[in-house]
PDB file of N, CA and C in Angstrom:
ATOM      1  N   UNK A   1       8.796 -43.888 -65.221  1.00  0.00           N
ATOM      2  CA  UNK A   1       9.143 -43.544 -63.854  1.00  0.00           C
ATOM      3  C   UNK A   1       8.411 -42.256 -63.488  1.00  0.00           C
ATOM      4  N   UNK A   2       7.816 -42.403 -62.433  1.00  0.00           N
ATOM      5  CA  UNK A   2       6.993 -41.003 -61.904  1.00  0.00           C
ATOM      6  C   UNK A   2       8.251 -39.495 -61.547  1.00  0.00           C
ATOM      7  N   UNK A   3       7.340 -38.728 -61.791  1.00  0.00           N
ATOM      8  CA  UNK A   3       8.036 -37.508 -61.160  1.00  0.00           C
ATOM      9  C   UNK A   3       8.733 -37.641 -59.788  1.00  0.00           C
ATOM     10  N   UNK A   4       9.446 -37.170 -59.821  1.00  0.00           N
ATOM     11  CA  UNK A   4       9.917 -37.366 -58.209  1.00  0.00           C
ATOM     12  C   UNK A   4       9.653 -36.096 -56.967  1.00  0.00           C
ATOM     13  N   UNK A   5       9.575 -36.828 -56.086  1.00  0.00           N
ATOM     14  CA  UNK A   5       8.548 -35.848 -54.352  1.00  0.00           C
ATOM     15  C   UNK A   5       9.738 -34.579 -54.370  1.00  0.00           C
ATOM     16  N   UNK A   6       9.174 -33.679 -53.713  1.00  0.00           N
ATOM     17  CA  UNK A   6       9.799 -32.753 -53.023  1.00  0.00           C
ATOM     18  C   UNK A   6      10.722 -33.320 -52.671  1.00  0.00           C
ATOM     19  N   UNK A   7      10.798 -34.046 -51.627  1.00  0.00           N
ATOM     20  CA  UNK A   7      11.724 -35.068 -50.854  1.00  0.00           C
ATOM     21  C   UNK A   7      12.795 -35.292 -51.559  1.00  0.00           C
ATOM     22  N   UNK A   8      12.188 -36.311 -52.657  1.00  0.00           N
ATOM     23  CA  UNK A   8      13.135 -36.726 -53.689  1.00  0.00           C
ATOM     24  C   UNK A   8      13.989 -36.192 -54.105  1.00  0.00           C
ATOM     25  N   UNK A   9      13.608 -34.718 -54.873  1.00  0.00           N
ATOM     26  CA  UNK A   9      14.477 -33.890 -55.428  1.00  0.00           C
ATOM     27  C   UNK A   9      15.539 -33.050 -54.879  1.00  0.00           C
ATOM     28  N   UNK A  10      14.936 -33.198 -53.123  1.00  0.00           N
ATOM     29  CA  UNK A  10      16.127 -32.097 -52.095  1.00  0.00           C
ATOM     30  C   UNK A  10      17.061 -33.030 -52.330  1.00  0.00           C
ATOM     31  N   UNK A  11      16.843 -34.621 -52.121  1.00  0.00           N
ATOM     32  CA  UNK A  11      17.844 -36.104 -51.957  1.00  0.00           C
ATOM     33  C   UNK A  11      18.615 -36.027 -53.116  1.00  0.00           C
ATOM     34  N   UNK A  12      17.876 -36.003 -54.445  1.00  0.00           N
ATOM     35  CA  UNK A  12      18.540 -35.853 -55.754  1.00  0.00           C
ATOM     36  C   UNK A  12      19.703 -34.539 -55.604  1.00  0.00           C
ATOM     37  N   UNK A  13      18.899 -33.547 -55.127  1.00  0.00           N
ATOM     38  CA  UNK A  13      20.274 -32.233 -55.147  1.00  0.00           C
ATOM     39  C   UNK A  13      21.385 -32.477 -54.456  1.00  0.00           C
ATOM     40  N   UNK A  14      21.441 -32.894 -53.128  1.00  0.00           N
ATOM     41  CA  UNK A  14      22.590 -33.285 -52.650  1.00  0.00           C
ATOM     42  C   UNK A  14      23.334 -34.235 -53.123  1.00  0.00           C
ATOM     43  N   UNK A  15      22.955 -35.122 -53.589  1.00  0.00           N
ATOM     44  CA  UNK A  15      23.755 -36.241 -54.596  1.00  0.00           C
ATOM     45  C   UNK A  15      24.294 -35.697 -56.083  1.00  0.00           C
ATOM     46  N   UNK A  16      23.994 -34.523 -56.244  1.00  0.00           N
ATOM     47  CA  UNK A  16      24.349 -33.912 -57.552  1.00  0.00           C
ATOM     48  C   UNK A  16      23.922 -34.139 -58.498  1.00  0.00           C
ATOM     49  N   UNK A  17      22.613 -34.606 -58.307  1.00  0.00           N
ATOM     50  CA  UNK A  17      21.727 -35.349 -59.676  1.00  0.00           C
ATOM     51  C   UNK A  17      20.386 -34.198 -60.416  1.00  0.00           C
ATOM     52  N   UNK A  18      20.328 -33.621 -59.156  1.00  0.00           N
ATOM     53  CA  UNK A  18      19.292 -32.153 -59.713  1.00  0.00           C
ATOM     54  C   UNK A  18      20.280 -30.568 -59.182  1.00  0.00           C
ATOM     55  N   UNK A  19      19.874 -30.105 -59.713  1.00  0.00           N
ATOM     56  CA  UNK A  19      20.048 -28.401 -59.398  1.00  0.00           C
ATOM     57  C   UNK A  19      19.986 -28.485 -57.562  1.00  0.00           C
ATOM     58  N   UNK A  20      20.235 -27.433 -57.079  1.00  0.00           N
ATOM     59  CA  UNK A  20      19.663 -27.568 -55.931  1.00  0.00           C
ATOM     60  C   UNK A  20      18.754 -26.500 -55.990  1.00  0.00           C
ATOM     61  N   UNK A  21      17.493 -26.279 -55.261  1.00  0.00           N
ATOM     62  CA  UNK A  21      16.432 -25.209 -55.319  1.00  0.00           C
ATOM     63  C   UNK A  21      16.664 -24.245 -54.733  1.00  0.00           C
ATOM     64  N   UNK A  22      15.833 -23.110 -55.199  1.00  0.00           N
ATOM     65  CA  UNK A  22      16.113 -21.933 -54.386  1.00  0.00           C
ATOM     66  C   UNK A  22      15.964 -21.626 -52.952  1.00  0.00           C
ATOM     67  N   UNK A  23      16.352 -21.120 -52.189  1.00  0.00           N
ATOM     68  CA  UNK A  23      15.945 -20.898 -50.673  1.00  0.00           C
ATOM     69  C   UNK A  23      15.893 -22.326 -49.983  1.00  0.00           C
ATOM     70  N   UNK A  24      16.832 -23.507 -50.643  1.00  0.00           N
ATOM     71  CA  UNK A  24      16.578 -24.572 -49.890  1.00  0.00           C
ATOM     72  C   UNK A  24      15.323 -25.392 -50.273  1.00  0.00           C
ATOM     73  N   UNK A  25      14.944 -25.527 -51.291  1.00  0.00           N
ATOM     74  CA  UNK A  25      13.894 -25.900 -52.221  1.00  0.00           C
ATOM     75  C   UNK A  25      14.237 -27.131 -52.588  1.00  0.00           C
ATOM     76  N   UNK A  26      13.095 -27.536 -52.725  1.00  0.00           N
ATOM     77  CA  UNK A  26      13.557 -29.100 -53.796  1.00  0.00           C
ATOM     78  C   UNK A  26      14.555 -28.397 -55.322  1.00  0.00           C
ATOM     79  N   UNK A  27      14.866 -29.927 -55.346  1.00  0.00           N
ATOM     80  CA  UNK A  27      15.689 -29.427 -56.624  1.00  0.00           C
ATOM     81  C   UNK A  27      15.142 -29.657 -58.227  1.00  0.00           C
ATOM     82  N   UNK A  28      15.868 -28.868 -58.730  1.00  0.00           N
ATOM     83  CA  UNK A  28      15.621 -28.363 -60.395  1.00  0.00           C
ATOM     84  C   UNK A  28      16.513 -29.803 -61.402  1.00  0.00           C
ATOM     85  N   UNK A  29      15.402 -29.701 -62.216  1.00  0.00           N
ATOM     86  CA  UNK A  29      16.143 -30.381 -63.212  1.00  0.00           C
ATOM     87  C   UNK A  29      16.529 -31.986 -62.797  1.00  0.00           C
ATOM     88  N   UNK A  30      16.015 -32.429 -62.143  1.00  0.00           N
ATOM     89  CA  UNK A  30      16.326 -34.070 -61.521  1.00  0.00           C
ATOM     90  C   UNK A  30      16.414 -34.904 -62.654  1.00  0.00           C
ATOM     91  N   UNK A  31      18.110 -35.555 -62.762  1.00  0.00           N
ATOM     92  CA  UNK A  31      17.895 -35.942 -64.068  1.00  0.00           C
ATOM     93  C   UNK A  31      18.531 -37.527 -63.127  1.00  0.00           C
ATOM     94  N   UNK A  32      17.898 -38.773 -63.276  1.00  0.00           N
ATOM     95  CA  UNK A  32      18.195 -39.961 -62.997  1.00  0.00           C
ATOM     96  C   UNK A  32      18.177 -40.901 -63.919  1.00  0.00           C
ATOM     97  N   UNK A  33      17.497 -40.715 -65.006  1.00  0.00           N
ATOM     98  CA  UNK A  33      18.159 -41.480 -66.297  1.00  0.00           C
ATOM     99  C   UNK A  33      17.707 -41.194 -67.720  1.00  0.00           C
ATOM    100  N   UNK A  34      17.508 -41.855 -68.428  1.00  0.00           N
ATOM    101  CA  UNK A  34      17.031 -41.201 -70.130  1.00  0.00           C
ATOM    102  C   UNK A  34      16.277 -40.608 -70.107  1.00  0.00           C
ATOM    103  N   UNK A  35      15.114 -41.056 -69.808  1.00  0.00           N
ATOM    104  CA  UNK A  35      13.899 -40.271 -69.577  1.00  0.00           C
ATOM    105  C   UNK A  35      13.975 -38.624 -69.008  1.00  0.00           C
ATOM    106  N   UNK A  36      14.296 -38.361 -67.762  1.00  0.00           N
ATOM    107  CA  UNK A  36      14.663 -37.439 -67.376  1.00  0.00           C
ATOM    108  C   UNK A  36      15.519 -36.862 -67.992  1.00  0.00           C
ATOM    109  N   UNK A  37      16.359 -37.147 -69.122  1.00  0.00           N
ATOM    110  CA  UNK A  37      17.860 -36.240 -69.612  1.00  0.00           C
ATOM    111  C   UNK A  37      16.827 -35.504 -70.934  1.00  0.00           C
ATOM    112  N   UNK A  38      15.713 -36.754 -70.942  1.00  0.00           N
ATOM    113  CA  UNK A  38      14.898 -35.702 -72.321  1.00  0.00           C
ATOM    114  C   UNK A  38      14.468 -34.701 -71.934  1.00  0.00           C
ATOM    115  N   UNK A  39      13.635 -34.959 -71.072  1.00  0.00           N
ATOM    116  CA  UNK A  39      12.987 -33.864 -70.295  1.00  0.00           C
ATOM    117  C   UNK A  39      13.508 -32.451 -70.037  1.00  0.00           C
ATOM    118  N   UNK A  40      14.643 -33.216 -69.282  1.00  0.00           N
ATOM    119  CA  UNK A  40      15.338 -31.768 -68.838  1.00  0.00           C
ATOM    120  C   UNK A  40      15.902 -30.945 -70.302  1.00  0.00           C
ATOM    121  N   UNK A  41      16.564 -31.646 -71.384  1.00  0.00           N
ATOM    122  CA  UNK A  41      16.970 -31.091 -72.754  1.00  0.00           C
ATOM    123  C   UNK A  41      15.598 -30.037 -73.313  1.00  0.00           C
ATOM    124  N   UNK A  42      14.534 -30.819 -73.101  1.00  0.00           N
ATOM    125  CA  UNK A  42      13.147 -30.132 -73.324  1.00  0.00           C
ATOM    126  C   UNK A  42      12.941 -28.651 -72.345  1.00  0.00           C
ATOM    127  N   UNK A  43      13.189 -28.521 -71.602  1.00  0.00           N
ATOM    128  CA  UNK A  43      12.812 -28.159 -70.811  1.00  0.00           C
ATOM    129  C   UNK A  43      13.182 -26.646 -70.627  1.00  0.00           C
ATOM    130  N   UNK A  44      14.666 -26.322 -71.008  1.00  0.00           N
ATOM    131  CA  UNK A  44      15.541 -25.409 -70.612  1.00  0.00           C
ATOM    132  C   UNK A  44      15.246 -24.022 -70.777  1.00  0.00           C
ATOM    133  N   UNK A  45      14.545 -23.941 -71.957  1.00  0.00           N
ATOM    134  CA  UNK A  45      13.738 -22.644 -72.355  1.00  0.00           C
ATOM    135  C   UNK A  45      12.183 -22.209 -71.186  1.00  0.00           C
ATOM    136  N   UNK A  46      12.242 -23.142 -70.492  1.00  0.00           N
ATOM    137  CA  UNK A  46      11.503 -22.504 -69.280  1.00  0.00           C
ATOM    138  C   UNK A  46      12.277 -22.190 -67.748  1.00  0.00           C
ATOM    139  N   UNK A  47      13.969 -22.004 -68.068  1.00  0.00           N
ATOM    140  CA  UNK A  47      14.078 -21.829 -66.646  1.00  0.00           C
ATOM    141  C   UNK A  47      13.659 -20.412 -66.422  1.00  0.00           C
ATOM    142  N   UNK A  48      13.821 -20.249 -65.055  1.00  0.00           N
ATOM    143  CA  UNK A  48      13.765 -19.377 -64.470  1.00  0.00           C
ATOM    144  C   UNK A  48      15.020 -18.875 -63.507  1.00  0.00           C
ATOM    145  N   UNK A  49      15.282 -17.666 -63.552  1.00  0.00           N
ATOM    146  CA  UNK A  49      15.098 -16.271 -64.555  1.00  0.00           C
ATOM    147  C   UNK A  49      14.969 -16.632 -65.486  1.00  0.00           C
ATOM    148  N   UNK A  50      14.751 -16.198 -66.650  1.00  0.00           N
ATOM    149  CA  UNK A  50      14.912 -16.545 -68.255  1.00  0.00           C
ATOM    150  C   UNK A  50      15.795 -15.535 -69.078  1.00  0.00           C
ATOM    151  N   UNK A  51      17.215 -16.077 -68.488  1.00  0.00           N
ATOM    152  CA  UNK A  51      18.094 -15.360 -68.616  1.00  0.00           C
ATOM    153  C   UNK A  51      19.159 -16.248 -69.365  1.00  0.00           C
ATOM    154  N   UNK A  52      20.256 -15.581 -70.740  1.00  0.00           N
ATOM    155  CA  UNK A  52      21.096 -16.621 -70.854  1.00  0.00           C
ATOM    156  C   UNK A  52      21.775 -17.551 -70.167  1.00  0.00           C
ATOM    157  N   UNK A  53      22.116 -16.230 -68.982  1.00  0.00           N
ATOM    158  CA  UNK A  53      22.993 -16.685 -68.211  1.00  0.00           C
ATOM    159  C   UNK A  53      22.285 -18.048 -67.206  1.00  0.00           C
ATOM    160  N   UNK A  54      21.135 -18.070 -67.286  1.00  0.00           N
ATOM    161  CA  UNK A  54      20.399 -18.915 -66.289  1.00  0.00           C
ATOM    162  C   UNK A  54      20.320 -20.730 -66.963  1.00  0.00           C
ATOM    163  N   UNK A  55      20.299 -20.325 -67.990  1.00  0.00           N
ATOM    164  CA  UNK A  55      20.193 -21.154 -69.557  1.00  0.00           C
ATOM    165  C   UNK A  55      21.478 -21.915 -69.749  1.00  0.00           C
ATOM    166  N   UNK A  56      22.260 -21.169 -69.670  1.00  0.00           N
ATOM    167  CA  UNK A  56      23.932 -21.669 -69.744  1.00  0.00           C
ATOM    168  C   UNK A  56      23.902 -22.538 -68.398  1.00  0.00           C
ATOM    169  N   UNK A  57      24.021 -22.288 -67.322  1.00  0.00           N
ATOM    170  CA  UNK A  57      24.067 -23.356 -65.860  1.00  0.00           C
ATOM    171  C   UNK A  57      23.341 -24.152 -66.517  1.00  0.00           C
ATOM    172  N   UNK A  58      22.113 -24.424 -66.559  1.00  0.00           N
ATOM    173  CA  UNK A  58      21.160 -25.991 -66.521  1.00  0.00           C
ATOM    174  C   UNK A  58      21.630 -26.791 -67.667  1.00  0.00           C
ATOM    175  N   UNK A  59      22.113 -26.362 -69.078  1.00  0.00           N
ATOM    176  CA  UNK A  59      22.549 -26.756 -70.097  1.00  0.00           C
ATOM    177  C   UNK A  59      24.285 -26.771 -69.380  1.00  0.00           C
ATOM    178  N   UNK A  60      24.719 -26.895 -68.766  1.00  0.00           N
ATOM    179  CA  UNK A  60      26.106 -27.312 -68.189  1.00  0.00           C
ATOM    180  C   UNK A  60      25.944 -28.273 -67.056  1.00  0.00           C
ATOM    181  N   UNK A  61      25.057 -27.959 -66.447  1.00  0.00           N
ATOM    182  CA  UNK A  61      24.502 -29.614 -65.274  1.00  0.00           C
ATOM    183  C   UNK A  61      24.158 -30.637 -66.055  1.00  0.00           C
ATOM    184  N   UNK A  62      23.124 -30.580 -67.297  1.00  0.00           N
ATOM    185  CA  UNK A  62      22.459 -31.242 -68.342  1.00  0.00           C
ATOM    186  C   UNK A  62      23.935 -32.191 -68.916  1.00  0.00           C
ATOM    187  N   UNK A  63      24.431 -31.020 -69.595  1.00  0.00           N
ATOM    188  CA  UNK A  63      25.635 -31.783 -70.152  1.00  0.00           C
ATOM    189  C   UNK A  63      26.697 -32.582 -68.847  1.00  0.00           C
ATOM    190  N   UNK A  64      26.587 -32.231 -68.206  1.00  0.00           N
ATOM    191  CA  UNK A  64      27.424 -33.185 -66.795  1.00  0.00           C
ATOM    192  C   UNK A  64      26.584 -34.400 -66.209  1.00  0.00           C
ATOM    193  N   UNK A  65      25.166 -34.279 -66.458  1.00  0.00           N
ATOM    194  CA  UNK A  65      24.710 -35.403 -66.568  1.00  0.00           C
ATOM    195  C   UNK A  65      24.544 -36.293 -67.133  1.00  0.00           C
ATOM    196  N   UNK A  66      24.508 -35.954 -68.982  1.00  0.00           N
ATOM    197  CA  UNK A  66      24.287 -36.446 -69.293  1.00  0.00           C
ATOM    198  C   UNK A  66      25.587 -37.636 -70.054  1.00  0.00           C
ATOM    199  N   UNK A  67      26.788 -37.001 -69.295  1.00  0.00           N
ATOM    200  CA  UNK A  67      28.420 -37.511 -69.541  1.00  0.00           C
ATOM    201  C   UNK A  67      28.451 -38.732 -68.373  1.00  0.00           C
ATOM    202  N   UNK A  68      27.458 -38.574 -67.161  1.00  0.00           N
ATOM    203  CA  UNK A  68      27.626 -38.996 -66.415  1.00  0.00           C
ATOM    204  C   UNK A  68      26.966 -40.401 -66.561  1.00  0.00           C
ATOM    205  N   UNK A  69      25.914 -40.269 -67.334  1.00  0.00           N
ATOM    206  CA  UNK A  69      24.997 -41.349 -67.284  1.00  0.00           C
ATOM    207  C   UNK A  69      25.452 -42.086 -68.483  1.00  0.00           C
ATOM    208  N   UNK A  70      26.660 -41.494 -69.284  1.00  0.00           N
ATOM    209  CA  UNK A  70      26.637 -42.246 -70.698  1.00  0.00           C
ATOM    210  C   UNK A  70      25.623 -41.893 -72.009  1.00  0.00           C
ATOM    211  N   UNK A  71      25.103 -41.247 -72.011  1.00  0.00           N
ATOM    212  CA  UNK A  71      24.124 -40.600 -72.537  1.00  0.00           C
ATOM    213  C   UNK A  71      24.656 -39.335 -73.294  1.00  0.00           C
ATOM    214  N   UNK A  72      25.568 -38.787 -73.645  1.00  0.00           N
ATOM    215  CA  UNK A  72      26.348 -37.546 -74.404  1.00  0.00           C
ATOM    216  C   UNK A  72      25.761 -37.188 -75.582  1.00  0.00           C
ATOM    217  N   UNK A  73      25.671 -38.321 -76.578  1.00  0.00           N
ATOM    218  CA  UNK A  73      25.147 -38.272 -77.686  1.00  0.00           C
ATOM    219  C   UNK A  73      23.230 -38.038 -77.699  1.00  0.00           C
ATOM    220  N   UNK A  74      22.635 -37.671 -76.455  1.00  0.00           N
ATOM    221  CA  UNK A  74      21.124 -37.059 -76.733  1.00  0.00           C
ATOM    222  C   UNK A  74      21.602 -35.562 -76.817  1.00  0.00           C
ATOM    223  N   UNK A  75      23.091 -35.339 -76.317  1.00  0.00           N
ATOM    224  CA  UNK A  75      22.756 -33.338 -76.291  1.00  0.00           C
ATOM    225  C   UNK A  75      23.035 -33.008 -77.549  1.00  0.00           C
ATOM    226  N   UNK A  76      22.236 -31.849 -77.946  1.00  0.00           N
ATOM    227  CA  UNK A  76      21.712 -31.026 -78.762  1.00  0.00           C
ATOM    228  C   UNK A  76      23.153 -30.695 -79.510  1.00  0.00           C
ATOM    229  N   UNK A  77      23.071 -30.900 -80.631  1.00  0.00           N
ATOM    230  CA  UNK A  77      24.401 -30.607 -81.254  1.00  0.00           C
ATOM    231  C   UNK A  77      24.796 -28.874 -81.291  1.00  0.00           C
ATOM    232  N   UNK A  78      23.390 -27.961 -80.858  1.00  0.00           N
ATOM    233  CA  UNK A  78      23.885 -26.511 -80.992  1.00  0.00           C
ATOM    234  C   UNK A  78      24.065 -26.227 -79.835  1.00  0.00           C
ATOM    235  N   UNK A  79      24.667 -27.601 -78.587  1.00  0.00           N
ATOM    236  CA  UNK A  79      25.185 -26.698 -77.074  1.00  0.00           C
ATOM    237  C   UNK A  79      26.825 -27.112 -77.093  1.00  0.00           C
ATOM    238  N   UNK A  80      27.122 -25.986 -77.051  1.00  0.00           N
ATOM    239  CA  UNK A  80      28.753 -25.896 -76.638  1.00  0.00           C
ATOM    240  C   UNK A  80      29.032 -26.217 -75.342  1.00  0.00           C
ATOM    241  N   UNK A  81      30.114 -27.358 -74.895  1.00  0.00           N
ATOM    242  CA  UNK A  81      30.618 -27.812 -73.900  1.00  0.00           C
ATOM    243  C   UNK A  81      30.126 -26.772 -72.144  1.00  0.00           C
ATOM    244  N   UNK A  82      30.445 -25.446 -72.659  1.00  0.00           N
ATOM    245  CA  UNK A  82      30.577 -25.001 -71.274  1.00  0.00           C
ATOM    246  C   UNK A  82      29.111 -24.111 -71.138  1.00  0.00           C
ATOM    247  N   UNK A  83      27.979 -24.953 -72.146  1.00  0.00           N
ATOM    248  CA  UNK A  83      26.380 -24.454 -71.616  1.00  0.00           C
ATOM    249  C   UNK A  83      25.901 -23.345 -72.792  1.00  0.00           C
ATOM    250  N   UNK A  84      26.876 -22.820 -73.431  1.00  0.00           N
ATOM    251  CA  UNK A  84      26.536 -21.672 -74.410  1.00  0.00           C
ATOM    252  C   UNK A  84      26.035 -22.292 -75.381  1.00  0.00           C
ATOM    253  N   UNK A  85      25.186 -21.483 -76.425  1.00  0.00           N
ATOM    254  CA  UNK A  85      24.747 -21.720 -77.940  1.00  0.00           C
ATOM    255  C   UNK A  85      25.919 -21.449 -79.099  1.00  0.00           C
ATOM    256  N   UNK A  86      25.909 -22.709 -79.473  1.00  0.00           N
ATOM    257  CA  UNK A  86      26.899 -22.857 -80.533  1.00  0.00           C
ATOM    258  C   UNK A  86      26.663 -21.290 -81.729  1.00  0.00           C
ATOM    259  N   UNK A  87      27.073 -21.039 -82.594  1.00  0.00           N
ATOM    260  CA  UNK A  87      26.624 -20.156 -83.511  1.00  0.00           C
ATOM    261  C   UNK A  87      26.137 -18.922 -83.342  1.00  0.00           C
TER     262      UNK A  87
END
């Protein structure tokens, strides 16, 4: 499945399927099915800020997506429920 448009991703944010972007931006993290839940798992160490705290949100959307889609068992066994690093 291709990346998805600007478009796409504002559509995805309001449906609660991506982040929503900054300043009204397309959205972050568009996760619509396996493929995308890898991605985004891949991914997290490039958000921006690159802040725990920034790290913890996307790894808590991640994990809400990925509960959502049935998919639970791809997250990372060192993320704790509410986005933190286990250990």
């Amino acid at each position: 499945m291709a990346d998805p448009s600007a478009e796409e991703r504002r559509r995805l944010a309001s449906q609660g399927r991506a982040l929503p972007g900054r300043d009204g931006g397309p959205g972050r993290f568009p996760i619509r099915n396996r493929d995308d839940l890898d991605r985004a798992i891949q991914a997290v160490g490039r958000v921006r800020p690159n802040t725990e705290q920034a790290r913890a949100k996307v790894r808590r959307f991640i994990i809400r997506r990925a509960r959502e889609l049935g998919l639970a068992s791809m997250i990372p066994d060192s993320w704790a429920s509410d986005g933190s690093l286990k250990g």
